[in-house]
C-alpha atoms as a PDB file:
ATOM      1  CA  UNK A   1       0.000   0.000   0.000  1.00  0.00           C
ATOM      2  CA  UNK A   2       1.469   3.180  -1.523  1.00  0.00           C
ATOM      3  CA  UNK A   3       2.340   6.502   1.501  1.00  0.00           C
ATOM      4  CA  UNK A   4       1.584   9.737   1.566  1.00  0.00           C
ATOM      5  CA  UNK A   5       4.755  11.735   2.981  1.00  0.00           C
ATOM      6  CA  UNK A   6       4.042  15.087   4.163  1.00  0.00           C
ATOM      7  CA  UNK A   7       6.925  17.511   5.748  1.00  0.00           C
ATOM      8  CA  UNK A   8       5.198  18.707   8.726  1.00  0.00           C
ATOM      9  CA  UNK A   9       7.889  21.159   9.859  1.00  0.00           C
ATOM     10  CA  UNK A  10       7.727  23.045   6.169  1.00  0.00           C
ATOM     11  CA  UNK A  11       3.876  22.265   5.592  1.00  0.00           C
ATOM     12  CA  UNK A  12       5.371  20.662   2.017  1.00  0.00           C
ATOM     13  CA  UNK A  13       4.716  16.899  -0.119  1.00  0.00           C
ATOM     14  CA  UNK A  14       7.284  15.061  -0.613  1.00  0.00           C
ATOM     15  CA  UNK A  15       5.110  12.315  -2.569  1.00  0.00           C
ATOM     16  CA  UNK A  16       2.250  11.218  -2.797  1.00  0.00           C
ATOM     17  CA  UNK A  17       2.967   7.550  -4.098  1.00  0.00           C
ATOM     18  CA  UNK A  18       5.856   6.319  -2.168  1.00  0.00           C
ATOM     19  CA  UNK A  19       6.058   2.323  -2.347  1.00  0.00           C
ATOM     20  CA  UNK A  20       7.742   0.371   0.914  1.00  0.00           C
ATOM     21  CA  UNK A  21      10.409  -1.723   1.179  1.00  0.00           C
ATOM     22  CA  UNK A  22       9.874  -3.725   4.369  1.00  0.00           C
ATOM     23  CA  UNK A  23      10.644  -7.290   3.258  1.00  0.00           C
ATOM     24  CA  UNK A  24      14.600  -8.609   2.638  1.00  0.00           C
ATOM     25  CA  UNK A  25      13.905  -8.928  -1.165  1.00  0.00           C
ATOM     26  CA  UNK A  26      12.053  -6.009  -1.593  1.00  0.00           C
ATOM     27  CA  UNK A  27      14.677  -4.238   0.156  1.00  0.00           C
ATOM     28  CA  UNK A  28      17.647  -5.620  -1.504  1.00  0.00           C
ATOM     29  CA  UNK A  29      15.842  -4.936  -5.224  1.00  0.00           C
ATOM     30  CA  UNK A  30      15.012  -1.645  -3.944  1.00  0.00           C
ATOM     31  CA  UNK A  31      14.496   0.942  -7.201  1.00  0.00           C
ATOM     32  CA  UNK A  32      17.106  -1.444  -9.309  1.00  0.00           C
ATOM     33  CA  UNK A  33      15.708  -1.617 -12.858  1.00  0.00           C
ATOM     34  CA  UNK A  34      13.968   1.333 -13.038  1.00  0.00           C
ATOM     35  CA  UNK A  35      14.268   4.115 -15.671  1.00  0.00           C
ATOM     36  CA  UNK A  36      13.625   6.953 -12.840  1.00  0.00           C
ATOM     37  CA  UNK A  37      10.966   7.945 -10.245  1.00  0.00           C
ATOM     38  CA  UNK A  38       8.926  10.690 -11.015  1.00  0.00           C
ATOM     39  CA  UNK A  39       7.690  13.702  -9.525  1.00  0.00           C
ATOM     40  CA  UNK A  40       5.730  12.277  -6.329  1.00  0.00           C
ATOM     41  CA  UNK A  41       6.831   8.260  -6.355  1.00  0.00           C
ATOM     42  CA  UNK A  42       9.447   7.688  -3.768  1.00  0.00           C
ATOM     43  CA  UNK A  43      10.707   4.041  -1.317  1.00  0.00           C
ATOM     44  CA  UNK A  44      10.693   4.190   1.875  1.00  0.00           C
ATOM     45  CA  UNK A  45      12.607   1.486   3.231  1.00  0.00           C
ATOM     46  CA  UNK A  46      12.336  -0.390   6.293  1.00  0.00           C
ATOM     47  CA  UNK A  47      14.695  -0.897   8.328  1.00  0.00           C
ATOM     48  CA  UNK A  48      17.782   0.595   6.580  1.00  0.00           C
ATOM     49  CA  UNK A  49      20.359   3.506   7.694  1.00  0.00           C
ATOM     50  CA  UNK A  50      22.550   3.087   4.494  1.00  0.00           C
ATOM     51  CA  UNK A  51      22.323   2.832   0.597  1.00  0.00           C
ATOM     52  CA  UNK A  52      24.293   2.191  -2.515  1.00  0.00           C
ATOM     53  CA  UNK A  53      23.958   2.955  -5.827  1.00  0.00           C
ATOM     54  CA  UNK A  54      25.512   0.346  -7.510  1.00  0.00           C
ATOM     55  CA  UNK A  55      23.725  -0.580 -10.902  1.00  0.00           C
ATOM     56  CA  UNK A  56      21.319   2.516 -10.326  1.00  0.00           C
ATOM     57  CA  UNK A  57      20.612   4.158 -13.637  1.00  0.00           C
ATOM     58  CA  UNK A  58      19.758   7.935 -12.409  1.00  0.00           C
ATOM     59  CA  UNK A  59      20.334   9.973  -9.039  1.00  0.00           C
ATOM     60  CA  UNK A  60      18.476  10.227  -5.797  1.00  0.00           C
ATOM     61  CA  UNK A  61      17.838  12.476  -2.713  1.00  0.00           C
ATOM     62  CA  UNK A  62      17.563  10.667   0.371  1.00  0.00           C
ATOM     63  CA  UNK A  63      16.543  10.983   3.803  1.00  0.00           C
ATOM     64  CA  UNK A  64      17.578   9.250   6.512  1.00  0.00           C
ATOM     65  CA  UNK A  65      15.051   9.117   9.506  1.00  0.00           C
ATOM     66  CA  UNK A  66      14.515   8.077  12.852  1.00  0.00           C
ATOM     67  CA  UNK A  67      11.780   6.342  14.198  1.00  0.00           C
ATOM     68  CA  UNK A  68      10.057   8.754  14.985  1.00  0.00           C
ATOM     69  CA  UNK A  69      10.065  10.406  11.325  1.00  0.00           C
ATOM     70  CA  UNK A  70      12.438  12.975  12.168  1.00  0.00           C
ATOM     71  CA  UNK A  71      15.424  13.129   9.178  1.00  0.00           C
ATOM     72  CA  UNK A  72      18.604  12.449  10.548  1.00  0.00           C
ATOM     73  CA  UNK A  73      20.131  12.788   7.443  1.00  0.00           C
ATOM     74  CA  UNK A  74      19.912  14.438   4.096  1.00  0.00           C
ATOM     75  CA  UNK A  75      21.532  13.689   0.947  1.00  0.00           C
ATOM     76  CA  UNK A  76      20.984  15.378  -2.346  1.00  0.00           C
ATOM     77  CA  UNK A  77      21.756  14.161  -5.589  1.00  0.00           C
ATOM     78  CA  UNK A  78      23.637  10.680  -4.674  1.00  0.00           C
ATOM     79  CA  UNK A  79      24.627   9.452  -8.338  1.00  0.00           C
ATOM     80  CA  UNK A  80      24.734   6.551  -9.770  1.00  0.00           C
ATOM     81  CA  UNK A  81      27.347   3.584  -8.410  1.00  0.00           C
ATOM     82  CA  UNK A  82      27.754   5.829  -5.068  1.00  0.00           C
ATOM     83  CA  UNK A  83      26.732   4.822  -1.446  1.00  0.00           C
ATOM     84  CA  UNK A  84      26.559   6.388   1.645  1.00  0.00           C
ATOM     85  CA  UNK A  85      28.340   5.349   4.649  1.00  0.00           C
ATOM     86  CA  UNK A  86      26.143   4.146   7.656  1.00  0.00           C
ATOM     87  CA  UNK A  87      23.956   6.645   9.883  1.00  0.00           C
ATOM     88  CA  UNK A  88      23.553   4.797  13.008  1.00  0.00           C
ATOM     89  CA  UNK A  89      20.770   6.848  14.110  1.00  0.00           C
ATOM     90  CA  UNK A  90      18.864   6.575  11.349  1.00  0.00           C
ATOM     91  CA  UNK A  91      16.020   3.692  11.339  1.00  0.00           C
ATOM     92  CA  UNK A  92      14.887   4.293   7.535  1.00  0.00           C
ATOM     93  CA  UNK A  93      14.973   5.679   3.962  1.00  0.00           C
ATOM     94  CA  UNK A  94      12.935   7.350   1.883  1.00  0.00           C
ATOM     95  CA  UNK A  95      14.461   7.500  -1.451  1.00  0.00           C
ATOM     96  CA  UNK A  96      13.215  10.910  -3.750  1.00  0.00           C
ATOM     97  CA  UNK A  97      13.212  12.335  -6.972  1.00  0.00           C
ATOM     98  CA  UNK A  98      16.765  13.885  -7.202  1.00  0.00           C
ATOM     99  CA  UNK A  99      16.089  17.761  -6.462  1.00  0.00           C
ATOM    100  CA  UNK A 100      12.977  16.642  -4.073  1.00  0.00           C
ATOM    101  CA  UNK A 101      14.542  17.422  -0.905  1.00  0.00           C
ATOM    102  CA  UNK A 102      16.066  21.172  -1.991  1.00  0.00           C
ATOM    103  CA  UNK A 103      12.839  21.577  -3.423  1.00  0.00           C
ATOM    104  CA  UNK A 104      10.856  21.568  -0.155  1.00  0.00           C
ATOM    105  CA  UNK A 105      13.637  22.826   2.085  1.00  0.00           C
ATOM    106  CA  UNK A 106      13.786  19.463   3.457  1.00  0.00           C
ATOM    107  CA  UNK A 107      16.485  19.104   6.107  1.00  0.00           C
ATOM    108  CA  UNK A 108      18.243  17.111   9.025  1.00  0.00           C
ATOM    109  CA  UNK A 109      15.960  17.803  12.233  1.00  0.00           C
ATOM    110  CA  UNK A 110      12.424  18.302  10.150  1.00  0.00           C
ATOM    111  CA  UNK A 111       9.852  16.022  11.281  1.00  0.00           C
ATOM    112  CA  UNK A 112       7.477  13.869   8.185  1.00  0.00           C
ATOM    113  CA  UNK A 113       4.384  11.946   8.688  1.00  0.00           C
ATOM    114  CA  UNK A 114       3.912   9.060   6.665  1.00  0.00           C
ATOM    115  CA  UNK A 115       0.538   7.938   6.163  1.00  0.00           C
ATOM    116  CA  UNK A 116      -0.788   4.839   4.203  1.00  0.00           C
ATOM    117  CA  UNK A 117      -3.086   6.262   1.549  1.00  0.00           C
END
């Protein structure tokens, strides 16, 4: 069941159609053999605190978060055959449209919601 991923700090959408990644194969596949995500489609995956690239065909902007929802961490741009190191605090990732995060003024200490549509 597709998310709805609101910043609440910034009253802004991050997407509106953001799959999960909660299973080990679903996890591991992740957005490998895809063409791109568009404007609103984003993973979240659960539980994960870092990602690679490798075999990735276009760039990302991710967010780390907490339990809680809060973003530990955010990247912008991560390219293809990158990775990121490990964020120990983190507890998940929700993988973006490349330019999502800078678009919404999305940054470390902002709290999302994540709703099941």
């Amino acid at each position: 069941m597709p998310l709805t991923v609101h910043n609440v700090t910034r009253s802004t959408l991050l997407g509106e159609r953001v799959e999960v990644a909660a299973t080990g194969l679903s996890r591991l596949k992740g957005l490998l053999g895809r063409n791109g995500l568009a404007e609103g489609e984003g993973l979240h995956i659960v539980p994960c605190n870092s990602i690679h690239m490798f075999f990735m065909r276009f760039p990302i902007d991710v967010a780390f978060l907490d339990r809680e929802g809060r973003v530990v961490r955010a990247v912008h741009t991560i390219k293809p055959w990158r990775a990121t190191r490990m964020y120990l605090d983190a507890y998940s990732a929700l993988e973006l449209p490349a330019g999502t995060l800078q678009r919404t003024g999305t940054q470390e200490g902002d709290q999302l919601k994540l709703e099941a549509q």
